[in-house]
PDB file of N, CA and C in Angstrom:
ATOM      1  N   UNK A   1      62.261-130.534  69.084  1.00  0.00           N
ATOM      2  CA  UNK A   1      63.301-130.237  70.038  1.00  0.00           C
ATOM      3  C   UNK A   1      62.716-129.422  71.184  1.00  0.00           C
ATOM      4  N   UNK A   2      62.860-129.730  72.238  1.00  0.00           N
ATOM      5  CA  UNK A   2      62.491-128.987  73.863  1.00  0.00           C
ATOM      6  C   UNK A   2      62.886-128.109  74.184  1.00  0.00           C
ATOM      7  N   UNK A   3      62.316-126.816  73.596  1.00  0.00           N
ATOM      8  CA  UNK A   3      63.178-125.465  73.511  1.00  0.00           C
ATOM      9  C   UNK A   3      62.690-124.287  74.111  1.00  0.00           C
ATOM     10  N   UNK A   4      62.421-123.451  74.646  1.00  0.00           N
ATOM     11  CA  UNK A   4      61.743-121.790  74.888  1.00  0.00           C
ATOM     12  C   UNK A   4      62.893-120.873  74.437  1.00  0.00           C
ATOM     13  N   UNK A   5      62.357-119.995  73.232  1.00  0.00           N
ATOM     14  CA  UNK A   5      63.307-119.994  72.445  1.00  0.00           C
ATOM     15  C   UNK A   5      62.734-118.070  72.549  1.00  0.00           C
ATOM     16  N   UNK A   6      63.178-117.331  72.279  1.00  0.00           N
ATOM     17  CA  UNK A   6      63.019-115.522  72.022  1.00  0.00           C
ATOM     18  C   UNK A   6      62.637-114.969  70.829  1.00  0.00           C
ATOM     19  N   UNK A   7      61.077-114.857  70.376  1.00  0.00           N
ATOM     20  CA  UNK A   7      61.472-114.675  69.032  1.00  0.00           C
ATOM     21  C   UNK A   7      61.127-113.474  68.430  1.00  0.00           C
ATOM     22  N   UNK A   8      60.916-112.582  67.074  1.00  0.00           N
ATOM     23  CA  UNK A   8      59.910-111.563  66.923  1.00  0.00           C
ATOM     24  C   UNK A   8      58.798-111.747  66.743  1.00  0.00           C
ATOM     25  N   UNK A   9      57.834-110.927  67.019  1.00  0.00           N
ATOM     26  CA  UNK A   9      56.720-111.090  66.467  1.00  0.00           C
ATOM     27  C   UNK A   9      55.929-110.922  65.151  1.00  0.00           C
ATOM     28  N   UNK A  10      56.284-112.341  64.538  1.00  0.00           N
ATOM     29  CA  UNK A  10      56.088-112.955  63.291  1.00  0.00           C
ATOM     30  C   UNK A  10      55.173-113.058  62.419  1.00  0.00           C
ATOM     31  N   UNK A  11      54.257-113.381  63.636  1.00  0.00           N
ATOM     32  CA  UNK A  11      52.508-113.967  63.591  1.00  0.00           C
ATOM     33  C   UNK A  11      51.911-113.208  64.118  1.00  0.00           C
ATOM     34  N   UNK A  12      50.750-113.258  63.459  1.00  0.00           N
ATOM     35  CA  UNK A  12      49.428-112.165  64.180  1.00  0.00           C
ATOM     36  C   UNK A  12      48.855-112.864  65.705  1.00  0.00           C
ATOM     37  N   UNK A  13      48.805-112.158  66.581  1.00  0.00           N
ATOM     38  CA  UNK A  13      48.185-112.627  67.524  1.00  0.00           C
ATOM     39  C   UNK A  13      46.984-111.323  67.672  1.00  0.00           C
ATOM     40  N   UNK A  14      45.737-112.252  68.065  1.00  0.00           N
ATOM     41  CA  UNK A  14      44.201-111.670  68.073  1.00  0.00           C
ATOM     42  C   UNK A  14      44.630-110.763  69.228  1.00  0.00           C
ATOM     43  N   UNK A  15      43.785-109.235  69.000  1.00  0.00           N
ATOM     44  CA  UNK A  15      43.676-108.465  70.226  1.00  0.00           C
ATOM     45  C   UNK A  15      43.419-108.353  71.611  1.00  0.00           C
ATOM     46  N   UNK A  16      43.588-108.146  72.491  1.00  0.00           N
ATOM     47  CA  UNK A  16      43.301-108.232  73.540  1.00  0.00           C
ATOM     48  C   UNK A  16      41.942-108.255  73.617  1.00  0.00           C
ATOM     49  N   UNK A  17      40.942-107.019  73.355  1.00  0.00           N
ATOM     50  CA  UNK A  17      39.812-106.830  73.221  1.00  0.00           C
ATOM     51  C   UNK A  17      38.854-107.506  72.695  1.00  0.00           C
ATOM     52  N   UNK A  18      39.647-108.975  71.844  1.00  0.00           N
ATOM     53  CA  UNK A  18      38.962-109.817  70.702  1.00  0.00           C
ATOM     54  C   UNK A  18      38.453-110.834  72.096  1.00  0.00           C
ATOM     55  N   UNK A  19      38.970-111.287  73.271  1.00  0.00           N
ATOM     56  CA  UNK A  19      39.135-112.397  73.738  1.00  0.00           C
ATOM     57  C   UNK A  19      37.373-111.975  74.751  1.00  0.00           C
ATOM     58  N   UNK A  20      36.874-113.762  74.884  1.00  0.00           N
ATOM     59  CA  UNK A  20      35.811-113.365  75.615  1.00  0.00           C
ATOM     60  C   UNK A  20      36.159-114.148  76.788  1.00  0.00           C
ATOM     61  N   UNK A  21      36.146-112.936  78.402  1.00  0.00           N
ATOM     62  CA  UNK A  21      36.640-114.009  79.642  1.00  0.00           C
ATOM     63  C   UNK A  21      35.632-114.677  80.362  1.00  0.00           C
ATOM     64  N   UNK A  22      35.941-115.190  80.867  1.00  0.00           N
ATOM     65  CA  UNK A  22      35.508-116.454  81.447  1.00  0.00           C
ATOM     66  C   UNK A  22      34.979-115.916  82.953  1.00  0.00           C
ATOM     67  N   UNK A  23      34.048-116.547  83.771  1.00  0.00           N
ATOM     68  CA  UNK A  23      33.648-116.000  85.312  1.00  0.00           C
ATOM     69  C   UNK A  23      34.331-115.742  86.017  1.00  0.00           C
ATOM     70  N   UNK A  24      34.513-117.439  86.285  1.00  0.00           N
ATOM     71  CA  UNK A  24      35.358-117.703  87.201  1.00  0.00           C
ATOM     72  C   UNK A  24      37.047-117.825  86.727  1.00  0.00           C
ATOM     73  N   UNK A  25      38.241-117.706  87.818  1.00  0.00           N
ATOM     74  CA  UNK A  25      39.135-117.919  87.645  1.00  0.00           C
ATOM     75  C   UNK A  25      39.850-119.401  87.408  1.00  0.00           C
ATOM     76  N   UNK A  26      40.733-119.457  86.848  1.00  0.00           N
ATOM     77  CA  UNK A  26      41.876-120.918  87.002  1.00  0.00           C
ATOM     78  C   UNK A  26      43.140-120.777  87.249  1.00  0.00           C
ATOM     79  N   UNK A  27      43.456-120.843  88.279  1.00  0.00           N
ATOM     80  CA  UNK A  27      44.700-121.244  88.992  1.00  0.00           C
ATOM     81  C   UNK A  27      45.048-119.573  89.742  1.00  0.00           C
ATOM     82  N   UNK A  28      43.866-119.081  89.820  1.00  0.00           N
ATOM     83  CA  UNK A  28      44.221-117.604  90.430  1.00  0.00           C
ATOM     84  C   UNK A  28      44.105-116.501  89.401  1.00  0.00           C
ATOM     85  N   UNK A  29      43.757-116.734  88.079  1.00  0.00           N
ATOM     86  CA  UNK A  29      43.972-115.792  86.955  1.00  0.00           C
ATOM     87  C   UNK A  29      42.614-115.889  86.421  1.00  0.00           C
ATOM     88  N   UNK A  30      42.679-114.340  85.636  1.00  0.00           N
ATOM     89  CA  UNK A  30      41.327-114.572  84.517  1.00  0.00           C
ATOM     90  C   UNK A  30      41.990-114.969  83.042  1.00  0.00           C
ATOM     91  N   UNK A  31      40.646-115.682  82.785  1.00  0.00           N
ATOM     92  CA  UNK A  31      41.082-116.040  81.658  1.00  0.00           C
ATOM     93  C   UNK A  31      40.065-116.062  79.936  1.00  0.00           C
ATOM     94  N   UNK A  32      40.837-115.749  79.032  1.00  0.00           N
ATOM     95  CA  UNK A  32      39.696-115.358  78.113  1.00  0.00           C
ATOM     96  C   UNK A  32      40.237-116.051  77.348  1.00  0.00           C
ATOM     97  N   UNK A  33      39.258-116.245  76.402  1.00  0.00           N
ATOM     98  CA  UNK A  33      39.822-117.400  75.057  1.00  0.00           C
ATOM     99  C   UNK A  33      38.813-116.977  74.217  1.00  0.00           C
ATOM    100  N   UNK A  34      39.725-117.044  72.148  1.00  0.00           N
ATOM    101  CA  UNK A  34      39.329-116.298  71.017  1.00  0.00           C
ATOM    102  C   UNK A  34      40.177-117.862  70.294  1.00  0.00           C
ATOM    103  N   UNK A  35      39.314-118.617  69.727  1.00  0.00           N
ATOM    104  CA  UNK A  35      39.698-119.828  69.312  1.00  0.00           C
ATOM    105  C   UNK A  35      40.820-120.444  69.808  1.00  0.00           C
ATOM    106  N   UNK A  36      42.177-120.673  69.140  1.00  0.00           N
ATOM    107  CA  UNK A  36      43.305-121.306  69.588  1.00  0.00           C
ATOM    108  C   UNK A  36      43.870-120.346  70.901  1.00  0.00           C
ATOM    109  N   UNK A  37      43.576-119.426  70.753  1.00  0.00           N
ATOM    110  CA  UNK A  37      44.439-118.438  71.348  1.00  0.00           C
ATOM    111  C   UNK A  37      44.191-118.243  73.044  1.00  0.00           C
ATOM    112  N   UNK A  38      44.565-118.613  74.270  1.00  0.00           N
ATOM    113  CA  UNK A  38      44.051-117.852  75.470  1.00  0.00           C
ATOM    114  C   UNK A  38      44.966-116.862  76.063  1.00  0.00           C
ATOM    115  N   UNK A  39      43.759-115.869  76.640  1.00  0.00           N
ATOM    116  CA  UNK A  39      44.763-114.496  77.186  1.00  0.00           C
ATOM    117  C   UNK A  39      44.392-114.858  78.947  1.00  0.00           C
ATOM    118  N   UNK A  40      45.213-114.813  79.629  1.00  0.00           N
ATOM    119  CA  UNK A  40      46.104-114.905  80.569  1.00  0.00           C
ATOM    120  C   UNK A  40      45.591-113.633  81.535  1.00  0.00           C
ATOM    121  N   UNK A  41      45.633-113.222  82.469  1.00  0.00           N
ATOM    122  CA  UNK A  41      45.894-112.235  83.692  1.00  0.00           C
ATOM    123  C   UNK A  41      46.156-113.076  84.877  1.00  0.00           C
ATOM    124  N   UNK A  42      47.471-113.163  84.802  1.00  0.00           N
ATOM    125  CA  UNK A  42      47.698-113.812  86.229  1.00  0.00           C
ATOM    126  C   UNK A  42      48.474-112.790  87.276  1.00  0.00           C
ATOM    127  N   UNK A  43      47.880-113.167  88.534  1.00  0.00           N
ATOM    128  CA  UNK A  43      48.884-112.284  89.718  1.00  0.00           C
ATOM    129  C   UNK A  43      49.683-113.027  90.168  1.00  0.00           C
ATOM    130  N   UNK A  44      50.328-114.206  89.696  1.00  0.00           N
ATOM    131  CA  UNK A  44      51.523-114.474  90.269  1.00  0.00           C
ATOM    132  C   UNK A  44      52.393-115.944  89.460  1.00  0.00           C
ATOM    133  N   UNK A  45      51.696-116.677  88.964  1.00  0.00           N
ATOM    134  CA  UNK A  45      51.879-118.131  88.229  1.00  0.00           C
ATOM    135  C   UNK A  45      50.884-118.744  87.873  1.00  0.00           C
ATOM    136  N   UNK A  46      51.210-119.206  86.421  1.00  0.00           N
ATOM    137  CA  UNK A  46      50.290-120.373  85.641  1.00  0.00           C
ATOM    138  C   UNK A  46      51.234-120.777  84.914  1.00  0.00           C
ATOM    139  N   UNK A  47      50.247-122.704  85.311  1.00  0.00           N
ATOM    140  CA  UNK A  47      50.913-123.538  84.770  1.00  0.00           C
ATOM    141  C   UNK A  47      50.241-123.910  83.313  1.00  0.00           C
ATOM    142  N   UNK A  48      51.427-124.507  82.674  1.00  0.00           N
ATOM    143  CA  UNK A  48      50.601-124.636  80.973  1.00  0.00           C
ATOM    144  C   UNK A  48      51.545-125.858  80.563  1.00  0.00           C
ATOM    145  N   UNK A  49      50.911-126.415  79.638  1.00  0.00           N
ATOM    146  CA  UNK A  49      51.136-127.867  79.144  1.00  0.00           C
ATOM    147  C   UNK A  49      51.166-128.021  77.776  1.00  0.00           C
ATOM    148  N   UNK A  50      52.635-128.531  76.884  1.00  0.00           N
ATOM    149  CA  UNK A  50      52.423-128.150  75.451  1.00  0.00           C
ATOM    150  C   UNK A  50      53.340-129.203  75.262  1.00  0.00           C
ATOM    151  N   UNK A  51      52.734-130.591  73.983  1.00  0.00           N
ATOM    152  CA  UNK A  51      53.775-131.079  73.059  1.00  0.00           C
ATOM    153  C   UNK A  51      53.922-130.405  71.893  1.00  0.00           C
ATOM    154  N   UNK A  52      53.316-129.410  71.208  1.00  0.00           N
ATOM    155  CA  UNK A  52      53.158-129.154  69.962  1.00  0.00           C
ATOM    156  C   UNK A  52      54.140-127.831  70.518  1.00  0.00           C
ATOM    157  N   UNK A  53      54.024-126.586  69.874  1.00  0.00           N
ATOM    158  CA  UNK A  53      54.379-125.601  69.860  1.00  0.00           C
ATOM    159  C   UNK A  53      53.750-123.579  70.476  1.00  0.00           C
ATOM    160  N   UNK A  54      53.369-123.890  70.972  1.00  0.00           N
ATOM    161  CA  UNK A  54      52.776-122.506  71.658  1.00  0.00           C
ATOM    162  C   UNK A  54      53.678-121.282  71.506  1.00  0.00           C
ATOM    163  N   UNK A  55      52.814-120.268  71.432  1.00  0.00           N
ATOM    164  CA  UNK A  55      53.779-119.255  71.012  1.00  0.00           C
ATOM    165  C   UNK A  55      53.045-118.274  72.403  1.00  0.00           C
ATOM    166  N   UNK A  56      53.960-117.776  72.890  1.00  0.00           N
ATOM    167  CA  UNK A  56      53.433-116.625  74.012  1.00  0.00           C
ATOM    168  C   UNK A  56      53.596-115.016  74.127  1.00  0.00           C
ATOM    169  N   UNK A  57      53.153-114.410  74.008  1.00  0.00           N
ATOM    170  CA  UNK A  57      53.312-112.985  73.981  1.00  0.00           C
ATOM    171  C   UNK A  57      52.855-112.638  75.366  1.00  0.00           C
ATOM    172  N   UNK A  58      53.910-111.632  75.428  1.00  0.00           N
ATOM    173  CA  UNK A  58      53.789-111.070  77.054  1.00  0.00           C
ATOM    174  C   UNK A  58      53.429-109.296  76.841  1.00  0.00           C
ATOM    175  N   UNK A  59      52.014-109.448  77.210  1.00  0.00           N
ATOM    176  CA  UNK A  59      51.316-107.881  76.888  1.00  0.00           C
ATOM    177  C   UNK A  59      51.753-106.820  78.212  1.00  0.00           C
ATOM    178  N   UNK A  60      51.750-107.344  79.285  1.00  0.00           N
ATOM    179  CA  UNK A  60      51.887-106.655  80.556  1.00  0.00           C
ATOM    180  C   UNK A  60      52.854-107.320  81.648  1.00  0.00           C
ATOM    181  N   UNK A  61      53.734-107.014  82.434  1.00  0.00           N
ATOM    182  CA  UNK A  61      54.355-107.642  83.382  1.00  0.00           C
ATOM    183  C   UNK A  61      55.588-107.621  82.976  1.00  0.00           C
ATOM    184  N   UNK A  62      56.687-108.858  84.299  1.00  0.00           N
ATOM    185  CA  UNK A  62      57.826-109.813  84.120  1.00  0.00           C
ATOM    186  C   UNK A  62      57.801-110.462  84.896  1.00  0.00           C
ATOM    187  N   UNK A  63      59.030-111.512  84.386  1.00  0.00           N
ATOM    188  CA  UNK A  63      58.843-112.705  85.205  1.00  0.00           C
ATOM    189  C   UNK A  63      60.001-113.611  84.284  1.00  0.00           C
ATOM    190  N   UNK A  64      59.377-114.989  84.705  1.00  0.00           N
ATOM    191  CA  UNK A  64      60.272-116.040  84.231  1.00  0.00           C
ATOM    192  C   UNK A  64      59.561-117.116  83.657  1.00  0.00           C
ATOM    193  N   UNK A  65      59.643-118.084  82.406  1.00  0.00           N
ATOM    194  CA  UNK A  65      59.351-119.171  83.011  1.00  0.00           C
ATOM    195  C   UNK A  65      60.243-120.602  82.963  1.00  0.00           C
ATOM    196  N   UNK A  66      59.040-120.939  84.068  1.00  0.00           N
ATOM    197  CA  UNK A  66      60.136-122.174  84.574  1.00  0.00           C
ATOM    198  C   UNK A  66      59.787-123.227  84.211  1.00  0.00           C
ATOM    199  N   UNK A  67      60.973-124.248  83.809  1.00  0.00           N
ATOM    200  CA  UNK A  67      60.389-125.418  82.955  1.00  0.00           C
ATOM    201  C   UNK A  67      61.630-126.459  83.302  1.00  0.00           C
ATOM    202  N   UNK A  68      61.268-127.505  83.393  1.00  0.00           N
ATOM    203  CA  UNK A  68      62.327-128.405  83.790  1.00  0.00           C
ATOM    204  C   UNK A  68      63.892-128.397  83.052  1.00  0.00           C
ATOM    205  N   UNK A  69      64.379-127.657  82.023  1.00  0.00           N
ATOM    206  CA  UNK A  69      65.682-127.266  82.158  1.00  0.00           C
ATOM    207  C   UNK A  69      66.087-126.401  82.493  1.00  0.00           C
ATOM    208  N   UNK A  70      65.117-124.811  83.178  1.00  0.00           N
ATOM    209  CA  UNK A  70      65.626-123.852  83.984  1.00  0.00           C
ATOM    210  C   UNK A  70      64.179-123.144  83.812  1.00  0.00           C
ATOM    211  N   UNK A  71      64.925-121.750  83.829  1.00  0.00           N
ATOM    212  CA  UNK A  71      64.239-120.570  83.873  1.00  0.00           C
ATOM    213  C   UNK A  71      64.382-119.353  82.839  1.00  0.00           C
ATOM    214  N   UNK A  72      63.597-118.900  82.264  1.00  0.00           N
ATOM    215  CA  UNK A  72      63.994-118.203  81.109  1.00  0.00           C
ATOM    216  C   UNK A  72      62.939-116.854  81.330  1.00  0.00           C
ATOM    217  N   UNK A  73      63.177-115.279  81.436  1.00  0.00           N
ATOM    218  CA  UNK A  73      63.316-114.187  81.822  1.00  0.00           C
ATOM    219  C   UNK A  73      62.523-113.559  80.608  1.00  0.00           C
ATOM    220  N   UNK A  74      61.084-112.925  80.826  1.00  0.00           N
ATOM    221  CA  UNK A  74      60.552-112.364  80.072  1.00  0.00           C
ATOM    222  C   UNK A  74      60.311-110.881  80.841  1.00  0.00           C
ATOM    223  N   UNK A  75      59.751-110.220  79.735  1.00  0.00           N
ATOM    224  CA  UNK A  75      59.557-108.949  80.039  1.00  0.00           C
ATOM    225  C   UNK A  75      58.137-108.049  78.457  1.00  0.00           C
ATOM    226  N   UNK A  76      57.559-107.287  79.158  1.00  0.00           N
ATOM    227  CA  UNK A  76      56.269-106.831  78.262  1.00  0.00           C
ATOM    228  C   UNK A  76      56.846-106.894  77.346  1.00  0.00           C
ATOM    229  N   UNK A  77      56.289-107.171  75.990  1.00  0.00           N
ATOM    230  CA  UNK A  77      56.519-106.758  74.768  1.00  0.00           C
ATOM    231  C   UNK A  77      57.114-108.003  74.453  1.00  0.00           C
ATOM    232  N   UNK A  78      57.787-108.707  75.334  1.00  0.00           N
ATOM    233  CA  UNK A  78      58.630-109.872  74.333  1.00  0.00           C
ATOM    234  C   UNK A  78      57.363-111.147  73.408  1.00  0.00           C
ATOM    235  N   UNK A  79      58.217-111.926  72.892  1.00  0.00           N
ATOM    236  CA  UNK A  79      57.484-112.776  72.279  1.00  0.00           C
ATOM    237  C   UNK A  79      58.135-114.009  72.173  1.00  0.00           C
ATOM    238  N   UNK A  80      57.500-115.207  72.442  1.00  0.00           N
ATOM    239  CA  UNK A  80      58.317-116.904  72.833  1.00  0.00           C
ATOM    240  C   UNK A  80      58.120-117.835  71.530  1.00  0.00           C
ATOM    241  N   UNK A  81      58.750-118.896  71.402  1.00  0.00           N
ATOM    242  CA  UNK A  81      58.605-120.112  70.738  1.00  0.00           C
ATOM    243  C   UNK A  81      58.670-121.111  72.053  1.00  0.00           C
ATOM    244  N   UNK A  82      57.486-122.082  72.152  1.00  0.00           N
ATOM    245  CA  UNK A  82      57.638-122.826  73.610  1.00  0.00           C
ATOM    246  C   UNK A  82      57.249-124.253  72.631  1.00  0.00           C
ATOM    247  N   UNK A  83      58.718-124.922  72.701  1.00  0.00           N
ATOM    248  CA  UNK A  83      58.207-125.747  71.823  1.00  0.00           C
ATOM    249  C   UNK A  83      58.624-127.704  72.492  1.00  0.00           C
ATOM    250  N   UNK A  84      57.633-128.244  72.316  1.00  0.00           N
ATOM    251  CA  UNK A  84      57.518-129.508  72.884  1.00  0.00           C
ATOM    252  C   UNK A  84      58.092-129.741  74.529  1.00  0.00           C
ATOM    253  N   UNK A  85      58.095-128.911  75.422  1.00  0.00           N
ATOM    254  CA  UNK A  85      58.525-128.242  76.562  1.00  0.00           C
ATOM    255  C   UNK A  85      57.980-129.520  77.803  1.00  0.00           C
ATOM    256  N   UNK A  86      56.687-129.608  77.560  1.00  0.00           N
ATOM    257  CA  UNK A  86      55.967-130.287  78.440  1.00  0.00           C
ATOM    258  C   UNK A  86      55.047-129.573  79.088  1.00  0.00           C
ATOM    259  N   UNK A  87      54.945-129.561  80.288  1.00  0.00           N
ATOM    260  CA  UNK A  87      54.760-128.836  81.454  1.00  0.00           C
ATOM    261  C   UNK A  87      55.914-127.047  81.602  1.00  0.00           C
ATOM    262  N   UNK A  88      55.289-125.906  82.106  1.00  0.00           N
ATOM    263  CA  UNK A  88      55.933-125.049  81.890  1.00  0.00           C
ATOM    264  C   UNK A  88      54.988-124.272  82.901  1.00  0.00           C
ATOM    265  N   UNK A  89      55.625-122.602  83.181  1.00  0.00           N
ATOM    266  CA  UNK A  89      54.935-121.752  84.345  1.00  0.00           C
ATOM    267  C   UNK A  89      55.123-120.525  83.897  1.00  0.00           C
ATOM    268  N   UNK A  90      54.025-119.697  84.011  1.00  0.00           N
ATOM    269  CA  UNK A  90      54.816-118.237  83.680  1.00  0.00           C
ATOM    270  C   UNK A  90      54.714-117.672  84.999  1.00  0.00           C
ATOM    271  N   UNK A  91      55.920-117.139  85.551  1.00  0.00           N
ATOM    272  CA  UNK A  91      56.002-116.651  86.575  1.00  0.00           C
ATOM    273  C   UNK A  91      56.279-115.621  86.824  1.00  0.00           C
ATOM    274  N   UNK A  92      55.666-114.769  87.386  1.00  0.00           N
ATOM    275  CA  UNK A  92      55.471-113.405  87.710  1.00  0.00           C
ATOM    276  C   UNK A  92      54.038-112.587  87.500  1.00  0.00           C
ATOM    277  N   UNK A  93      53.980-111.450  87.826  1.00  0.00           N
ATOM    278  CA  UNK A  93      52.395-110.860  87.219  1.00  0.00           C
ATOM    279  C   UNK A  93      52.350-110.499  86.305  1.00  0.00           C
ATOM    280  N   UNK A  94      51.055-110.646  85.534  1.00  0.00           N
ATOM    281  CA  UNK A  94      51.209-110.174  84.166  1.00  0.00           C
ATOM    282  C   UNK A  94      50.290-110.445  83.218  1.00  0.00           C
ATOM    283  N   UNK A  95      49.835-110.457  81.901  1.00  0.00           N
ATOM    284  CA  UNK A  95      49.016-110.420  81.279  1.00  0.00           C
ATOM    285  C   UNK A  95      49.747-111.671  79.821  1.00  0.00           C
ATOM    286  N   UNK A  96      48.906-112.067  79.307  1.00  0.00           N
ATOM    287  CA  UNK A  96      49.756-113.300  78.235  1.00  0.00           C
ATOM    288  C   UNK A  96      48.501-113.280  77.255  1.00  0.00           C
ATOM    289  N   UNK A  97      49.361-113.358  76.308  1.00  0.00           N
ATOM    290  CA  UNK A  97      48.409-113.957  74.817  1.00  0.00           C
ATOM    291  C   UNK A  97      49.152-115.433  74.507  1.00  0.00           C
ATOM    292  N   UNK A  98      48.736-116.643  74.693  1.00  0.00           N
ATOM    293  CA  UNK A  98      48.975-117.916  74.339  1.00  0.00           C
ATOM    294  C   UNK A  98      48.845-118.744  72.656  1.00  0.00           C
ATOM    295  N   UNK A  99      49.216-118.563  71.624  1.00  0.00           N
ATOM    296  CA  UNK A  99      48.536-119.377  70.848  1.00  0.00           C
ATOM    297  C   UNK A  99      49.033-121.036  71.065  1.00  0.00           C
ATOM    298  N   UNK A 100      47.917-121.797  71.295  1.00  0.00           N
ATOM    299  CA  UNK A 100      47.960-123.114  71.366  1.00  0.00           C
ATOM    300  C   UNK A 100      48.661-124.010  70.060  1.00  0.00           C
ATOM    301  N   UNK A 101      49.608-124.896  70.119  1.00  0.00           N
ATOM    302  CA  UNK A 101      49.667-125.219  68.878  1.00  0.00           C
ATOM    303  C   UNK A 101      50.597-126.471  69.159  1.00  0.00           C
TER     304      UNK A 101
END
């Protein structure tokens, strides 16, 4: 079901400090990755692409994201279910832990 859903934090997500970043940027952000998992620093939007299920944790920032049935309102500390969505954006500045899935 095509959902971005609010959830607790259930699952372990790897530390910030665990992630190794990358040089260069993508799409304006740094980005680090610790197996399934990528961490995020964006200053303003990234786009992300999911049939399976991704789970997102928002370490720093707010914002929204936007996904072809609207817009849905995050803030630090929260935690997502982003599930078979498609295409999706996190919008605003901020920092993200992604698990791919």
């Amino acid at each position: 079901m095509m959902k971005i859903t609010k959830t607790e934090e259930t699952i372990s997500f790897p530390p910030r400090d665990s992630f190794e970043m990358r040089e260069n940027t993508v799409q304006g952000a740094r980005i680090g990755v610790n197996g399934n998992a990528v961490l995020i620093a964006s200053p303003r939007r990234y786009k992300l692409f999911t049939e399976g299920c991704d789970r997102v944790k928002v370490l720093d920032g707010k914002g929204f994201f936007k996904w072809k049935r609207g817009e849905t309102p995050f803030a630090a500390g929260d935690c997502f279910e982003v599930d078979a969505v498609g295409e999706y954006e996190l919008n605003g500045s901020g920092v993200f832990i992604v698990l791919k899935g």
